[in-house]
N, C-alpha and C. Protein backbone atom coordinates (compact mmCIF):
# COMPACT_ATOMS: atom_id res chain seq x y z
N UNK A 1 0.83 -1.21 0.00
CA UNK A 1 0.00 0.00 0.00
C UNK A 1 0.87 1.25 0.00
N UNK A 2 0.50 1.91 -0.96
CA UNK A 2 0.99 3.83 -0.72
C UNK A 2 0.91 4.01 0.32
N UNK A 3 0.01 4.38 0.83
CA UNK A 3 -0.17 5.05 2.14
C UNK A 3 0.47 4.47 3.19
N UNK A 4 0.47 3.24 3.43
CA UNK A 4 1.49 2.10 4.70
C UNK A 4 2.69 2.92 4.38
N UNK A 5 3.13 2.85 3.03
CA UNK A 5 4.48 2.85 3.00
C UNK A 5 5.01 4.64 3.12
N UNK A 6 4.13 4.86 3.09
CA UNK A 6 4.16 6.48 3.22
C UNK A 6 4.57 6.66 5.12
N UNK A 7 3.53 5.94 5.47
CA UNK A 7 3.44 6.12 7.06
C UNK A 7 4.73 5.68 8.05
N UNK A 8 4.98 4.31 6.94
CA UNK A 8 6.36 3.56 7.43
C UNK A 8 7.99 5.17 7.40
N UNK A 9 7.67 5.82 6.17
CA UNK A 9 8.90 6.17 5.94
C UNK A 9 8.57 7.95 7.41
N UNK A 10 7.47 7.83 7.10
CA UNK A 10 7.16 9.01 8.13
C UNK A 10 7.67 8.65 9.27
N UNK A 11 7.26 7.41 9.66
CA UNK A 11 7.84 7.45 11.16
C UNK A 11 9.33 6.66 11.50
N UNK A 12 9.86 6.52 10.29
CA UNK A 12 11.37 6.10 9.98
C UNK A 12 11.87 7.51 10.20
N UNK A 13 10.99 8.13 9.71
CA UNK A 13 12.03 9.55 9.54
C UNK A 13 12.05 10.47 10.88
N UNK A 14 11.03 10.06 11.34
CA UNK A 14 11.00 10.73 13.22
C UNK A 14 12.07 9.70 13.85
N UNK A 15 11.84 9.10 13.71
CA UNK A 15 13.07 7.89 14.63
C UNK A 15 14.41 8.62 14.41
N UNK A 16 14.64 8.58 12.87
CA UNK A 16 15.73 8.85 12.52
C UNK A 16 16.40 10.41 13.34
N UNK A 17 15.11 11.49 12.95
CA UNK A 17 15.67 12.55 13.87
C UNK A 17 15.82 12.33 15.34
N UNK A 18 14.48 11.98 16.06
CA UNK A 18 15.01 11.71 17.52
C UNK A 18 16.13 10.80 17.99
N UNK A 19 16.61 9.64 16.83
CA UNK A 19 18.35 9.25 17.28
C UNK A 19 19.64 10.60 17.42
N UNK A 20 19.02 11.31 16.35
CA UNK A 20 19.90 12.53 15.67
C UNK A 20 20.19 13.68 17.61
N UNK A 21 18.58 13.63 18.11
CA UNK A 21 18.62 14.53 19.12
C UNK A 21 19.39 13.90 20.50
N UNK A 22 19.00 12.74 20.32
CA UNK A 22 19.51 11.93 21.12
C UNK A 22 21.23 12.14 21.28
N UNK A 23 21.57 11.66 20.19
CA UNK A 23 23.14 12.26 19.94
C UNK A 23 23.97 13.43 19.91
């Protein structure tokens, strides 16, 4: 699905920053 995979990369991409803040 579009949209799953939309949602997947959305909240890949929050993860990704809050590791970023984390560090």
């Amino acid at each position: 699905d579009l949209s799953n995979s939309g949602l997947r990369g959305a909240v890949s991409n929050l993860l990704s920053q809050l590791t970023k803040i984390q560090k």
